[in-house]
Protein backbone atom coordinates (compact mmCIF):
# COMPACT_ATOMS: atom_id res chain seq x y z
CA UNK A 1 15.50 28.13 -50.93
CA UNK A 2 17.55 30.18 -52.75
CA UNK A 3 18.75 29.92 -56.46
CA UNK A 4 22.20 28.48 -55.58
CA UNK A 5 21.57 26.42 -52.88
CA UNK A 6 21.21 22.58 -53.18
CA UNK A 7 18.60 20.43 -52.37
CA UNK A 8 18.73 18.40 -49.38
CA UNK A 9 18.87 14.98 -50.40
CA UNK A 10 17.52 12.10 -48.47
CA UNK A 11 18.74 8.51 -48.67
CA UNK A 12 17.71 6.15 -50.82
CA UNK A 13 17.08 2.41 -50.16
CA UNK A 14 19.60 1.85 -51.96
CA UNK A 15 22.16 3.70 -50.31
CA UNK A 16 24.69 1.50 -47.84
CA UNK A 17 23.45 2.19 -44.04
CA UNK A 18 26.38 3.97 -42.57
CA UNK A 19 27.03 6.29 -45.04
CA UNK A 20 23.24 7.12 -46.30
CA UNK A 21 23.28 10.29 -44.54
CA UNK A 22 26.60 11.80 -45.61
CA UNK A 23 24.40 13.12 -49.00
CA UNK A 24 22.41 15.88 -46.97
CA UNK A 25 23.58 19.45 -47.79
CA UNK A 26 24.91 21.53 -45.44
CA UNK A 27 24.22 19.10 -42.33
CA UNK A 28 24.28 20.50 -38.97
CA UNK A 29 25.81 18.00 -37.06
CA UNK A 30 26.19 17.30 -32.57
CA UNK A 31 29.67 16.27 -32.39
CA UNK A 32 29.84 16.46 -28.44
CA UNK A 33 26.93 13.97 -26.69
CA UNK A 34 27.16 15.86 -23.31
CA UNK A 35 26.38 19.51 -25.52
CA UNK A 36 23.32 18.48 -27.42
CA UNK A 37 21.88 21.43 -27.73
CA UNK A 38 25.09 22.83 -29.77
CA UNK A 39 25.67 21.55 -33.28
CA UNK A 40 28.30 22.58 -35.93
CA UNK A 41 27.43 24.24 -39.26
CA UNK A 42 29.44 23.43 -41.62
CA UNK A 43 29.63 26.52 -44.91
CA UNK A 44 31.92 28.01 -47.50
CA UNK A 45 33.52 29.99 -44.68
CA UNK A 46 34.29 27.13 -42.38
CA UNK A 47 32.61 26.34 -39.09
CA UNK A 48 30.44 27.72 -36.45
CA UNK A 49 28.35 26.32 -34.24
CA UNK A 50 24.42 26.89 -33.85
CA UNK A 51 22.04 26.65 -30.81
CA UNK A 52 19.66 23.77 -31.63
CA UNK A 53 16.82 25.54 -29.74
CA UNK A 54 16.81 28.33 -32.03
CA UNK A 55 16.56 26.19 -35.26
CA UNK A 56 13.83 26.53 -37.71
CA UNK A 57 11.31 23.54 -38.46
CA UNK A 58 12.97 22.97 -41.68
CA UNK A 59 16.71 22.99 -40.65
CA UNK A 60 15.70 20.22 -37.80
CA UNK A 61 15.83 18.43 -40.81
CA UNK A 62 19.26 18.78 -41.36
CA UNK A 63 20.42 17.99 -37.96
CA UNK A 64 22.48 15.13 -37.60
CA UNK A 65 24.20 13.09 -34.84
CA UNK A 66 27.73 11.96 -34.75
CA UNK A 67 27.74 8.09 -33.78
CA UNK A 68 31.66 7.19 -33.93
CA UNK A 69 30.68 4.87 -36.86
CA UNK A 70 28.56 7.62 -38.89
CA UNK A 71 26.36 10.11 -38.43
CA UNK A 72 22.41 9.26 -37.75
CA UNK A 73 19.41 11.65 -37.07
CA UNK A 74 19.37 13.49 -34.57
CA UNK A 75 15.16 14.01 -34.31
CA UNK A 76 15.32 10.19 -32.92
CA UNK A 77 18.24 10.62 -30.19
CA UNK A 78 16.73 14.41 -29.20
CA UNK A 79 13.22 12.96 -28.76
């Protein structure tokens, strides 16, 4: 991790269910069910989009699915 780069937050019990996992930094999120093995990164530049199969251990952490009503793990869904 690198001096200027957050944290990436988890969500709290007390945090409302469909938005508790809007507070992760720099989430790399599916958007498209029948691509899941593309996600978008979202940065200071804008967006690009990632190959899921060449993320690290750590940044599986960060990857997120988008449910219509929020977004939710993706580690569940890809399993």
């Amino acid at each position: 991790m690198t001096a200027t780069s957050k944290p990436v937050m988890f969500p709290s019990s007390s945090t409302p269910a469909r938005r508790r996992y809007d507070v992760i930094c720099r989430p790399l999120v599916i958007t498209d069910p029948s691509r899941p093995l593309t996600a978008v990164k979202t940065g200071s530049f804008g967006c690009t989009t990632v190959n899921v199969r060449e993320l690290k251990p750590v940044e599986r952490y960060r990857l997120l699915r988008d449910a219509g009503s929020g977004i939710e793990p993706a580690m569940f869904w890809l399993g």
